[in-house]
Protein backbone atom coordinates (compact mmCIF):
# COMPACT_ATOMS: atom_id res chain seq x y z
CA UNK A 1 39.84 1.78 24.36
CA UNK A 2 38.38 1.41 20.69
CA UNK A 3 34.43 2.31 20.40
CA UNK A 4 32.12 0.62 18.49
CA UNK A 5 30.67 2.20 15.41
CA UNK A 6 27.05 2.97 15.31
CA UNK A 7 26.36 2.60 11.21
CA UNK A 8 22.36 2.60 11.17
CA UNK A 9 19.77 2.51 13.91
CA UNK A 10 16.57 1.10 14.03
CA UNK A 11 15.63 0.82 10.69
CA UNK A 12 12.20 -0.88 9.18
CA UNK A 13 12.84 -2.96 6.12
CA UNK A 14 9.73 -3.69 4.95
CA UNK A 15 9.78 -1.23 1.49
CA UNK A 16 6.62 0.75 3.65
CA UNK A 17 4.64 -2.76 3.55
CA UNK A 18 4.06 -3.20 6.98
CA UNK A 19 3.61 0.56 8.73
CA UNK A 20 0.83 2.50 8.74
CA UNK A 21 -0.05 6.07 9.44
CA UNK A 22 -3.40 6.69 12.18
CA UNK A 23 -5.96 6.50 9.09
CA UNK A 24 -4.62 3.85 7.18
CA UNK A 25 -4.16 1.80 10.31
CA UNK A 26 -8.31 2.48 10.90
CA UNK A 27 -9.08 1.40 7.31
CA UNK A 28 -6.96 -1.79 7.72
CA UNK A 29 -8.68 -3.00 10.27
CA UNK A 30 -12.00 -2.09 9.45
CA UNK A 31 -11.27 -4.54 6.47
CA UNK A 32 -9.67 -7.04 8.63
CA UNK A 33 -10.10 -6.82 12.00
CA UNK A 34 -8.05 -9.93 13.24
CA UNK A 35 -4.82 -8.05 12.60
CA UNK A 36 -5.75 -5.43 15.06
CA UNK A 37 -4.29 -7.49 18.07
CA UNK A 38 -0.88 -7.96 16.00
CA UNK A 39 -0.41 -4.06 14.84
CA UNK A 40 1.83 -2.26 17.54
CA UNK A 41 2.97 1.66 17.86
CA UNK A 42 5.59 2.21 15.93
CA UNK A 43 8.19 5.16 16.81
CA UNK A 44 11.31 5.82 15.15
CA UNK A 45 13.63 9.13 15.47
CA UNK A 46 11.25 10.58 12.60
CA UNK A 47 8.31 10.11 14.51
CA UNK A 48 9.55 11.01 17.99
CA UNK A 49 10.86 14.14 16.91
CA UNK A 50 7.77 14.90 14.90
CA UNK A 51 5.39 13.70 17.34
CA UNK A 52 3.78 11.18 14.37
CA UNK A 53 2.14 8.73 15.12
CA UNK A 54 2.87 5.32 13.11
CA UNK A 55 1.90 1.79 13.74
CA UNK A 56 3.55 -1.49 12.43
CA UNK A 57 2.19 -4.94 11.66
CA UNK A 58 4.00 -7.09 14.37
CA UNK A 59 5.18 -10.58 12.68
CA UNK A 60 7.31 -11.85 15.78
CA UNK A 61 5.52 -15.39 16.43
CA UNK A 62 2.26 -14.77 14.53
CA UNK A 63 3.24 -15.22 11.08
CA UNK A 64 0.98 -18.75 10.65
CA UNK A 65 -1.70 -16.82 11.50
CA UNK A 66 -1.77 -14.76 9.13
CA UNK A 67 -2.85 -17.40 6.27
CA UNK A 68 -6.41 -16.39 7.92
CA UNK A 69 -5.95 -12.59 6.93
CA UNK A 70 -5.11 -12.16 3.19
CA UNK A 71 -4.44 -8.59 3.62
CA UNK A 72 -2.04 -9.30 5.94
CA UNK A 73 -0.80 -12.06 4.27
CA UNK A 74 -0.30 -9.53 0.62
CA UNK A 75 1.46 -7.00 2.84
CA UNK A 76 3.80 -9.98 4.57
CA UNK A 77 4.69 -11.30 1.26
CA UNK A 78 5.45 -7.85 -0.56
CA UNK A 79 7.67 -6.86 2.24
CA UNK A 80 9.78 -10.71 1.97
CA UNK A 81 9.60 -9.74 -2.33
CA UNK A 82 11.16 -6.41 -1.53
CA UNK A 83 13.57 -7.75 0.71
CA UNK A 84 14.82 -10.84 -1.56
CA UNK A 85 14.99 -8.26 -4.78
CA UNK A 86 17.41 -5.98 -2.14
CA UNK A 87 21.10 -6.02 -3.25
CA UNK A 88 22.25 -5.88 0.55
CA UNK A 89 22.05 -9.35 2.46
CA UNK A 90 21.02 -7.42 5.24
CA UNK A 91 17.98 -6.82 4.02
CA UNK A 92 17.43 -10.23 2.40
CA UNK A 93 17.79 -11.86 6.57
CA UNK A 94 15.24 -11.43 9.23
């Protein structure tokens, strides 16, 4: 029976844009607080096995909204510049 090959795991593409550490997560929202309802825990093997903790703007059907919150809106468009400068087409979907 063939297996299917596990290339990458859960991977954020975002070039660091859109995850934030405990105290960067704070100071984001203490300069815009209507993005705290759309950041979300973020934990990938890194973090698990370090017990870090790591957070994640959340774009999945909230991206209009985010014309309101220009910092959000700066990090939202540096991740989509990173990802359409990326030589993979992976990275350019999504």
């Amino acid at each position: 029976m063939p297996s299917n090959r596990i290339n990458k795991g859960s991977q954020p593409t975002d070039g660091g844009n859109l995850l934030f550490s405990d105290s960067e997560k704070i100071a984001f929202i203490e300069q815009e607080p209507l993005a705290e309802k759309y950041i979300r825990p973020f934990l990938g093997s890194e973090e698990f096995i370090n017990n870090i903790k790591r957070w994640c703007l959340w774009l999945e059907n909230s991206i209009l909204r985010f014309k309101t919150m220009p910092k959000s809106s700066r990090k939202v468009k540096s991740c989509q510049k990173m990802r359409l400068a990326s030589a993979k087409n992976h990275s350019k979907m999504g």
